[in-house]
C-alpha atoms as a PDB file:
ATOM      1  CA  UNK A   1     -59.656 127.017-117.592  1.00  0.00           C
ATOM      2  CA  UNK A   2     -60.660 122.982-117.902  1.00  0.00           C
ATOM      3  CA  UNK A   3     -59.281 121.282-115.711  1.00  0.00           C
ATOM      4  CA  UNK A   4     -56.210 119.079-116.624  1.00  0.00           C
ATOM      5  CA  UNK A   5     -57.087 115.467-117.711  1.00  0.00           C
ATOM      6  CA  UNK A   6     -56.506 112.790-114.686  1.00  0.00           C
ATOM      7  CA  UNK A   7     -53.088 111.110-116.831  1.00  0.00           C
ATOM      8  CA  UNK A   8     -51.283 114.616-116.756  1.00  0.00           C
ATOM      9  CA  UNK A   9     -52.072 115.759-113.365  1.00  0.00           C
ATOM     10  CA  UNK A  10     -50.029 112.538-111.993  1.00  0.00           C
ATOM     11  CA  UNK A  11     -47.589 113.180-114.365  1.00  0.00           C
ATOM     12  CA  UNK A  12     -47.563 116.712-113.145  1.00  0.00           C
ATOM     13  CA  UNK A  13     -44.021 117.318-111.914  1.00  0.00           C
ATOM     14  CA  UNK A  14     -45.155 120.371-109.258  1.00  0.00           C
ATOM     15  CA  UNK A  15     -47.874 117.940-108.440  1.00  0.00           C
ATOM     16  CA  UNK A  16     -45.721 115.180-107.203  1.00  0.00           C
ATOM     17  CA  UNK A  17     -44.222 117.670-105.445  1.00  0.00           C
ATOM     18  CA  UNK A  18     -47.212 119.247-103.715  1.00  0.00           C
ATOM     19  CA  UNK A  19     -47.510 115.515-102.976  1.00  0.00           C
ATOM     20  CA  UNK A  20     -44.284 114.490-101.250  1.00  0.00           C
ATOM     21  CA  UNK A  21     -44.166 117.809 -99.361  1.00  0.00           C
ATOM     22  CA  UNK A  22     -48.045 116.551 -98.118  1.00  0.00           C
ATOM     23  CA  UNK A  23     -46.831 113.324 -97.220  1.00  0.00           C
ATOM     24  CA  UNK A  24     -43.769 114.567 -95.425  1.00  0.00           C
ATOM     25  CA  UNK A  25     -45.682 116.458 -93.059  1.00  0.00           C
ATOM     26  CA  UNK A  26     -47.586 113.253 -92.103  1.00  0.00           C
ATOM     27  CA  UNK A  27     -43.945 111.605 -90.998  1.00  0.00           C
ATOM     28  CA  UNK A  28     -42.884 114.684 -89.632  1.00  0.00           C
ATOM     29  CA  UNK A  29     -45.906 114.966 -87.235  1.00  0.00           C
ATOM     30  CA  UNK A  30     -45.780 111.296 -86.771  1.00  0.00           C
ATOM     31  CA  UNK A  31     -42.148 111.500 -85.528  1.00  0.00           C
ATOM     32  CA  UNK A  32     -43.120 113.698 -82.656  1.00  0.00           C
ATOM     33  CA  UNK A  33     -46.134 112.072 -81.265  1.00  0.00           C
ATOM     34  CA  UNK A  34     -43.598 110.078 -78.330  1.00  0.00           C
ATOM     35  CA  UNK A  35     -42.112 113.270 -78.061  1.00  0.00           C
ATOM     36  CA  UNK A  36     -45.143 115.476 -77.456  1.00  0.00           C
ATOM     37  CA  UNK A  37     -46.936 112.490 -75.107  1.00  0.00           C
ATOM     38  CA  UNK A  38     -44.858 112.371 -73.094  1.00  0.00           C
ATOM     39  CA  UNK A  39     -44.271 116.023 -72.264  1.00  0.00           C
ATOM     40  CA  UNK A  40     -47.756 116.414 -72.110  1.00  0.00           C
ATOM     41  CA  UNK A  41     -48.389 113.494 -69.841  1.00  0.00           C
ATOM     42  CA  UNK A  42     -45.245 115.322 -67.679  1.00  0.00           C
ATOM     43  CA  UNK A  43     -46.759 118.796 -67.891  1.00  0.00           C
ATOM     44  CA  UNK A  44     -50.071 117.099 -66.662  1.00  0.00           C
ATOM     45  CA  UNK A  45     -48.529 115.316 -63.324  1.00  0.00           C
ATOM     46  CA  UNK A  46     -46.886 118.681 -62.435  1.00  0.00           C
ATOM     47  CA  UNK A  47     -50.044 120.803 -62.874  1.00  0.00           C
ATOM     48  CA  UNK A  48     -51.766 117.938 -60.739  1.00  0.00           C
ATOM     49  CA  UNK A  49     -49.160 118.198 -57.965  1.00  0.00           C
ATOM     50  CA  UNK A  50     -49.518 122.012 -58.048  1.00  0.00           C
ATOM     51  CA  UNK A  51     -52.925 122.130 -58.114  1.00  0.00           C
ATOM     52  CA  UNK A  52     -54.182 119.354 -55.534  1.00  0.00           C
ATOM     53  CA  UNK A  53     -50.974 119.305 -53.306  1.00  0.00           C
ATOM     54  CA  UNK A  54     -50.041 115.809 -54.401  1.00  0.00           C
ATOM     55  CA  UNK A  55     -50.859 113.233 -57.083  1.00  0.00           C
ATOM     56  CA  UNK A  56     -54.157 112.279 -55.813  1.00  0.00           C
ATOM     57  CA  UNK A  57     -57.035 113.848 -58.405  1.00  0.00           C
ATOM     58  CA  UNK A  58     -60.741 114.522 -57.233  1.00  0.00           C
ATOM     59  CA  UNK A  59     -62.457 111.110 -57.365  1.00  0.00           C
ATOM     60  CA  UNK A  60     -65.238 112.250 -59.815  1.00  0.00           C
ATOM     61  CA  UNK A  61     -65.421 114.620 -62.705  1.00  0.00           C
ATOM     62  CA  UNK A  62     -67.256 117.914 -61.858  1.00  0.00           C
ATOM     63  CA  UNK A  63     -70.069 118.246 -63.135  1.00  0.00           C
ATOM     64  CA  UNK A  64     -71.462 121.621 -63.009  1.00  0.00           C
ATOM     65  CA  UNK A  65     -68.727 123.215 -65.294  1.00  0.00           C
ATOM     66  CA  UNK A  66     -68.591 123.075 -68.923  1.00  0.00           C
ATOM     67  CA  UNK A  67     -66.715 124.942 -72.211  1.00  0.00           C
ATOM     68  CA  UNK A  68     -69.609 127.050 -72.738  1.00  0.00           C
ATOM     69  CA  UNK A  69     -69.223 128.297 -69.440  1.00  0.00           C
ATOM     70  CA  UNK A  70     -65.594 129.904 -69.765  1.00  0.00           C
ATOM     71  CA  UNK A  71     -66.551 133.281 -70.880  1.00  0.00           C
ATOM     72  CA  UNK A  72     -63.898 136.601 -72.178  1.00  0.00           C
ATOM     73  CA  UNK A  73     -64.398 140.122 -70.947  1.00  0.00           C
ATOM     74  CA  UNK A  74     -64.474 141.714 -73.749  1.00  0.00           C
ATOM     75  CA  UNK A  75     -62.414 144.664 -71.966  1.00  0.00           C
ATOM     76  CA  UNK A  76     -59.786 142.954 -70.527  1.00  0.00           C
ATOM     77  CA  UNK A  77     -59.502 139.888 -72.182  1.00  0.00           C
ATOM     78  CA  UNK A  78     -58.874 137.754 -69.375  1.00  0.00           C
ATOM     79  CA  UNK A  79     -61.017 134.223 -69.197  1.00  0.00           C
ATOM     80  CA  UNK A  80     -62.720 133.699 -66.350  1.00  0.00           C
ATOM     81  CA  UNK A  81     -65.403 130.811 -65.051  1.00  0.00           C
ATOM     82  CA  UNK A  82     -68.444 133.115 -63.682  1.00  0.00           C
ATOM     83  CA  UNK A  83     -68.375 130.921 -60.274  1.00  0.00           C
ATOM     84  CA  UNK A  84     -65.823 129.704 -58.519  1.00  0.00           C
ATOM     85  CA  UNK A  85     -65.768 125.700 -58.779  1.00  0.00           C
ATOM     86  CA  UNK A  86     -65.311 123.029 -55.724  1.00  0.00           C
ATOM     87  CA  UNK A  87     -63.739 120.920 -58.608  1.00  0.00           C
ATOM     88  CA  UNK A  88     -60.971 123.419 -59.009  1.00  0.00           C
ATOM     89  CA  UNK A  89     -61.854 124.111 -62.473  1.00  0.00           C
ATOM     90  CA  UNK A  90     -61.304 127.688 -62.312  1.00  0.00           C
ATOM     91  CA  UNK A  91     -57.762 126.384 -61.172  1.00  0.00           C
ATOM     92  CA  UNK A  92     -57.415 124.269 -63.639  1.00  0.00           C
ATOM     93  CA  UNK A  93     -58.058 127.222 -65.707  1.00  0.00           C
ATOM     94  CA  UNK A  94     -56.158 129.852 -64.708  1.00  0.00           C
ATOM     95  CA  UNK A  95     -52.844 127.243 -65.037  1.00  0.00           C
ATOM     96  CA  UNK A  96     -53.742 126.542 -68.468  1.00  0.00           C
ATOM     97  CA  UNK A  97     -54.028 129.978 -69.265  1.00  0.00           C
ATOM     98  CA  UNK A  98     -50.539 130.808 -67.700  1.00  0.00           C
ATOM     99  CA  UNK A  99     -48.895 128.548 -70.350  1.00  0.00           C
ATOM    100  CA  UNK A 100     -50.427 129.968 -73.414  1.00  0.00           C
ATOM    101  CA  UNK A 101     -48.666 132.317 -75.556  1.00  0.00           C
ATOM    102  CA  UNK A 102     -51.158 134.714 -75.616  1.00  0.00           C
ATOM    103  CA  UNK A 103     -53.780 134.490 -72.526  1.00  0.00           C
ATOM    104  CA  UNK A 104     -56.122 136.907 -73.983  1.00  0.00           C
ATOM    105  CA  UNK A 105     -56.177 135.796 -77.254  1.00  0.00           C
ATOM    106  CA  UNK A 106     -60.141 135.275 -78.336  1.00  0.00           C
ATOM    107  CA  UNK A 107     -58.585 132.211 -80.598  1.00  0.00           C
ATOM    108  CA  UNK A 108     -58.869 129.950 -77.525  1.00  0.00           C
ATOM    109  CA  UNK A 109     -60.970 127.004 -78.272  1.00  0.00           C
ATOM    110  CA  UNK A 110     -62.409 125.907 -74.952  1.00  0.00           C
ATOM    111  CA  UNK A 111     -64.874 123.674 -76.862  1.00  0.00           C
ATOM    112  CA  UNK A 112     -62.043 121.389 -78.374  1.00  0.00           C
ATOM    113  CA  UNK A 113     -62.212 120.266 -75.007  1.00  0.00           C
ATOM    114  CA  UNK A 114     -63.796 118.547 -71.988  1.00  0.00           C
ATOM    115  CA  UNK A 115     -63.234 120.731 -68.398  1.00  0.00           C
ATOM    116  CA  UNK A 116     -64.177 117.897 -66.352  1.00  0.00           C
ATOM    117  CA  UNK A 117     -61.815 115.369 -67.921  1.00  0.00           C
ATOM    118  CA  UNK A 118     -58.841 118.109 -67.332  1.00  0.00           C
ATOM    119  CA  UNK A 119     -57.644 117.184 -64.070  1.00  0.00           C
ATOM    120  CA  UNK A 120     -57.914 113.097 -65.058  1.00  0.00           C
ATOM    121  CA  UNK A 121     -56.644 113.094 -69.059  1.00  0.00           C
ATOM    122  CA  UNK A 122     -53.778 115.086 -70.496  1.00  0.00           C
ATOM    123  CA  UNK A 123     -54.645 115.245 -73.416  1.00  0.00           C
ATOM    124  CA  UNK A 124     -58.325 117.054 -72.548  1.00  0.00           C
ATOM    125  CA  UNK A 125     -55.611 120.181 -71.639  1.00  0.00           C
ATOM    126  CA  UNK A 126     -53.548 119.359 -74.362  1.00  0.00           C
ATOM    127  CA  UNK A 127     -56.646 120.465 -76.851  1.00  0.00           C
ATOM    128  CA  UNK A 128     -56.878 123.784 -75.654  1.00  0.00           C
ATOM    129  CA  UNK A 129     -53.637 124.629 -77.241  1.00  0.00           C
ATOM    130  CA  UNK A 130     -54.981 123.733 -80.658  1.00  0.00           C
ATOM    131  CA  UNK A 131     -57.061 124.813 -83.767  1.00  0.00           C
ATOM    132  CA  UNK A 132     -60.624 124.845 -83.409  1.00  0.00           C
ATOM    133  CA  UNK A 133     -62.595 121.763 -84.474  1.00  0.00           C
ATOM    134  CA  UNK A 134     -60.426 118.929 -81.625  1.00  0.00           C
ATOM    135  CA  UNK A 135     -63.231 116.115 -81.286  1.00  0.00           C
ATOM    136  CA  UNK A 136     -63.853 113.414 -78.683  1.00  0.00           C
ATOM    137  CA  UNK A 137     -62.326 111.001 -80.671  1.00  0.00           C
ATOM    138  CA  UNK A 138     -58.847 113.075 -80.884  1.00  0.00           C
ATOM    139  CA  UNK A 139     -57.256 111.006 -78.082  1.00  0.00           C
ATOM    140  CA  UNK A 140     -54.027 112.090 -78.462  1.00  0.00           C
ATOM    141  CA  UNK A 141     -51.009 112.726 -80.970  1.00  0.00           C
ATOM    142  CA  UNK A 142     -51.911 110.428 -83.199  1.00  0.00           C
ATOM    143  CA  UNK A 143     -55.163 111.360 -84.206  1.00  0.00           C
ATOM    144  CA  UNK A 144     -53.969 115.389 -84.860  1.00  0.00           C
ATOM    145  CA  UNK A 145     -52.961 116.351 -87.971  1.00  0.00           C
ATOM    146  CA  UNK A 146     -49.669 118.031 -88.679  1.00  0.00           C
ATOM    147  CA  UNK A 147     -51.391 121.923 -87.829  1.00  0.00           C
ATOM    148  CA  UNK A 148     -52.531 120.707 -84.336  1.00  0.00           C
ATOM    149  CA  UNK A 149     -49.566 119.760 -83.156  1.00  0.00           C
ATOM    150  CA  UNK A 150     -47.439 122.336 -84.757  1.00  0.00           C
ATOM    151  CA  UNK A 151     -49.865 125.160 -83.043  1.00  0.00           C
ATOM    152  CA  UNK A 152     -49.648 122.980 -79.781  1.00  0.00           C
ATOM    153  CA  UNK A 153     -45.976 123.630 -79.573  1.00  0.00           C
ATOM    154  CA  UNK A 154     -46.429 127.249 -80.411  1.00  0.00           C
ATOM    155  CA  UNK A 155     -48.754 128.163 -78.277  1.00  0.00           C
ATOM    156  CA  UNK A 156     -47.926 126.011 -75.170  1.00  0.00           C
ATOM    157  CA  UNK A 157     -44.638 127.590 -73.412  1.00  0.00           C
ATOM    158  CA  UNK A 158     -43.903 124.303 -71.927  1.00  0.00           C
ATOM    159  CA  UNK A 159     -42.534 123.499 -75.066  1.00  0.00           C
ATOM    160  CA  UNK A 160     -40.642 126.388 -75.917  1.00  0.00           C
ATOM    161  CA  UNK A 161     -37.514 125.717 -73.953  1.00  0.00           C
ATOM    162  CA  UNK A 162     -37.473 122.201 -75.094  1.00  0.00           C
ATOM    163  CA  UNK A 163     -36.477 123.443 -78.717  1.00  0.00           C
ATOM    164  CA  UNK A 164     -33.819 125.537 -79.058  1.00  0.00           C
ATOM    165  CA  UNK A 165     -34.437 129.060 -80.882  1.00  0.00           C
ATOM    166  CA  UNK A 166     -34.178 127.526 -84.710  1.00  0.00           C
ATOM    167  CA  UNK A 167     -36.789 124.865 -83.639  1.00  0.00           C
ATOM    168  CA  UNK A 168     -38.923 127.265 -82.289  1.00  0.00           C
ATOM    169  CA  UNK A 169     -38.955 129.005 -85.549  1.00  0.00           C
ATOM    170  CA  UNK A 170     -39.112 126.161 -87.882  1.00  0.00           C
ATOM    171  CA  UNK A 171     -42.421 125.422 -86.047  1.00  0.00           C
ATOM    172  CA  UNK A 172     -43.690 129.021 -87.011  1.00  0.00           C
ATOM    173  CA  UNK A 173     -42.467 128.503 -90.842  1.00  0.00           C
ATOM    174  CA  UNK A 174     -43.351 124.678 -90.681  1.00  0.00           C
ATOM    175  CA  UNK A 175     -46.404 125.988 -89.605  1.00  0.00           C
ATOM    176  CA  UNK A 176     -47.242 128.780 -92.526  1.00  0.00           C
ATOM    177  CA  UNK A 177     -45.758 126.532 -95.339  1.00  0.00           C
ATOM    178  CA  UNK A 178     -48.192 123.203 -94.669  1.00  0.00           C
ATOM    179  CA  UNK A 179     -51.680 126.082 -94.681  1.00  0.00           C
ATOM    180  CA  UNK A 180     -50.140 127.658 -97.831  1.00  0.00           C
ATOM    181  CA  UNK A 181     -49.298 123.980 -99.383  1.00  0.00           C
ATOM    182  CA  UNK A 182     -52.679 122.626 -98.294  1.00  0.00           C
ATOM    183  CA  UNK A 183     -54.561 125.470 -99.412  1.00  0.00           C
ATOM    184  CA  UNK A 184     -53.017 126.030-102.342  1.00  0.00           C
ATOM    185  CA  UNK A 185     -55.856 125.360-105.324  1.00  0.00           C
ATOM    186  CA  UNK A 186     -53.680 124.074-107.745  1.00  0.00           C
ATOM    187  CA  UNK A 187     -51.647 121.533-106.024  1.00  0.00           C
ATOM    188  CA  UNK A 188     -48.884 122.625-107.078  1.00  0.00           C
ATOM    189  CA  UNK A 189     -45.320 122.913-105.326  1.00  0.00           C
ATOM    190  CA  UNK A 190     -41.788 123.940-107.560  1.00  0.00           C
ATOM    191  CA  UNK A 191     -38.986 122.366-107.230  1.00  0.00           C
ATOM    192  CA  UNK A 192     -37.287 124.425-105.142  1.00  0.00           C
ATOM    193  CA  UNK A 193     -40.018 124.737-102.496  1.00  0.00           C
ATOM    194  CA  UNK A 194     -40.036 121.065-102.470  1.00  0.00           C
ATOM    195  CA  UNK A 195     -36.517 121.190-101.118  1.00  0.00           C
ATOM    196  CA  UNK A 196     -36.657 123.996 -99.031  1.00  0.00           C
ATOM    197  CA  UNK A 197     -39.876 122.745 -97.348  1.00  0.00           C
ATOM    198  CA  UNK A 198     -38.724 119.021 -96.769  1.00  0.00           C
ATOM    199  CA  UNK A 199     -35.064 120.662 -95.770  1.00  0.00           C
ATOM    200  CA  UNK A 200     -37.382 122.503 -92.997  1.00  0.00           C
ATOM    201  CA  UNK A 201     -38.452 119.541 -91.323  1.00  0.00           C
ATOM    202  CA  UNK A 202     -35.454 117.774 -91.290  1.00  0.00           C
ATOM    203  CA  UNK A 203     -34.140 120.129 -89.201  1.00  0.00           C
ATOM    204  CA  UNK A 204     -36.990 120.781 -86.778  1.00  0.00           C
ATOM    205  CA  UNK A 205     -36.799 116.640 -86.621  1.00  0.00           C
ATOM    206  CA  UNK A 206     -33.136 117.245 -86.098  1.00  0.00           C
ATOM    207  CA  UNK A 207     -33.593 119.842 -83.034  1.00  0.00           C
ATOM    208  CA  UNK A 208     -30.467 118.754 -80.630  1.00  0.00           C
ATOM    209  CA  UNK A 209     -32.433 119.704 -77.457  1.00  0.00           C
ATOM    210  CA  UNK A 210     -34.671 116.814 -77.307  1.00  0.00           C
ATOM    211  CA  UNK A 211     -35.666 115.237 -80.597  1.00  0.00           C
ATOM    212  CA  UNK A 212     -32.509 114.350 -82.670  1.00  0.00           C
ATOM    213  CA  UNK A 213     -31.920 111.209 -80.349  1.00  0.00           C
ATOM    214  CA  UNK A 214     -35.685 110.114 -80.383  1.00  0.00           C
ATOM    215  CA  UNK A 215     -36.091 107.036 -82.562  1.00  0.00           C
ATOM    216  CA  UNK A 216     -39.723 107.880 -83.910  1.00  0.00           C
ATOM    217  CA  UNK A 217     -37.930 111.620 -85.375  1.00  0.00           C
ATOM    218  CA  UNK A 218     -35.074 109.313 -87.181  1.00  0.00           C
ATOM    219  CA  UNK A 219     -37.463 107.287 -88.881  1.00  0.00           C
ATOM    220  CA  UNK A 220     -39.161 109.920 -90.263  1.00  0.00           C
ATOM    221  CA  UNK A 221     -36.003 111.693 -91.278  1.00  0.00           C
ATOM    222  CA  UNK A 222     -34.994 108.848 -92.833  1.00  0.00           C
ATOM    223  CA  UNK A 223     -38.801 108.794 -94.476  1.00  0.00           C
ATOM    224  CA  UNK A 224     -38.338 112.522 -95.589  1.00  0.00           C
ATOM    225  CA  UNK A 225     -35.205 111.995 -97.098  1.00  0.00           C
ATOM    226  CA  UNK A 226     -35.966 109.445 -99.599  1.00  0.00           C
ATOM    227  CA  UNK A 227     -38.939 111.798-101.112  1.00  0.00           C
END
């Protein structure tokens, strides 16, 4: 089938659609990057605290460990670093493994991340919770796209009781609708879709546990709902 002439594929109705729902998802994850900082930067001083004693950190980055070092057992599952580390990053982790959703999983991308940076920058642990592909350059909430952060709060249990139970599930469908809009050859969205999907974030924006009050989720609710 040719493909339809540049005029008629704005014009497209499902198009502008498949558009709108693209852009929402940009706001949406836009209006949670305070939200998600913050918790991570909280998350971070409490796994400091419980892994050092205190707030003090080591004063240099370890630097024998490394990504490629964190290896599976294939039988078990479980993650382990070969040797144990004067650094504590074998602490470090074994903590960061006690907050993911599924420990064993062999979708954990240690190489989204630095291991020496983890007891210094929160957003080094942060990474592990993510797709694969989390560069140097993604400093933080604002350079993820909308995926990364949705799979951050699904896999990371810290953030699981700071949704209630419909948020928690919005991030799952949130999650499945932007790979099946993003994927979807065409570029093509229906009508109702469109409304369903941009109804969908509104709500998760609209969580009353911790995000319905947070400026940054208004504005993009009020963004969403002019589309």
């Amino acid at each position: 089938m040719a493909a339809p002439a540049p005029m008629d594929k704005v014009k497209d109705i499902e198009y502008t659609n498949w558009l709108k729902v693209t852009l929402a998802l940009y706001y949406m994850k836009s209006g949670l990057h305070t939200f998600i900082q913050s918790e991570i930067d909280q998350l971070h001083q409490s796994l400091v605290k419980k892994i050092y004693g205190g707030p003090s950190v080591p004063l240099s980055p370890c630097t024998m460990c490394d990504a490629s070092h964190v290896v599976r057992n294939k039988h078990s599952g479980v993650w382990t670093f070969p040797k144990q580390c004067s650094s504590y990053c074998d602490v470090w982790l074994y903590e960061l493994l006690k907050l993911h959703t599924n420990p064993k999983s062999e979708k954990i991308y240690w190489n989204n991340s630095h291991v020496s940076s983890w007891p210094f920058k929160p957003w080094e642990c942060a990474k592990v919770f993510m797709p694969r592909g989390q560069t140097p350059s993604n400093a933080g909430p604002a350079e993820c796209d909308a995926q990364a952060l949705l799979t951050l709060l699904t896999c990371c249990t810290h953030f699981h009781h700071k949704l209630s139970q419909q948020g928690q599930g919005l991030t799952h469908k949130i999650s499945s609708m932007r790979n099946k809009v993003i994927h979807n050859g065409e570029m093509k969205v229906c009508d109702a879709d469109r409304s369903n999907y941009l109804q969908e974030m509104i709500q998760m924006l609209e969580d009353p546990v911790n995000l319905k009050s947070l400026e940054g989720c208004k504005d993009a609710v009020g963004n969403i709902r002019k589309m």
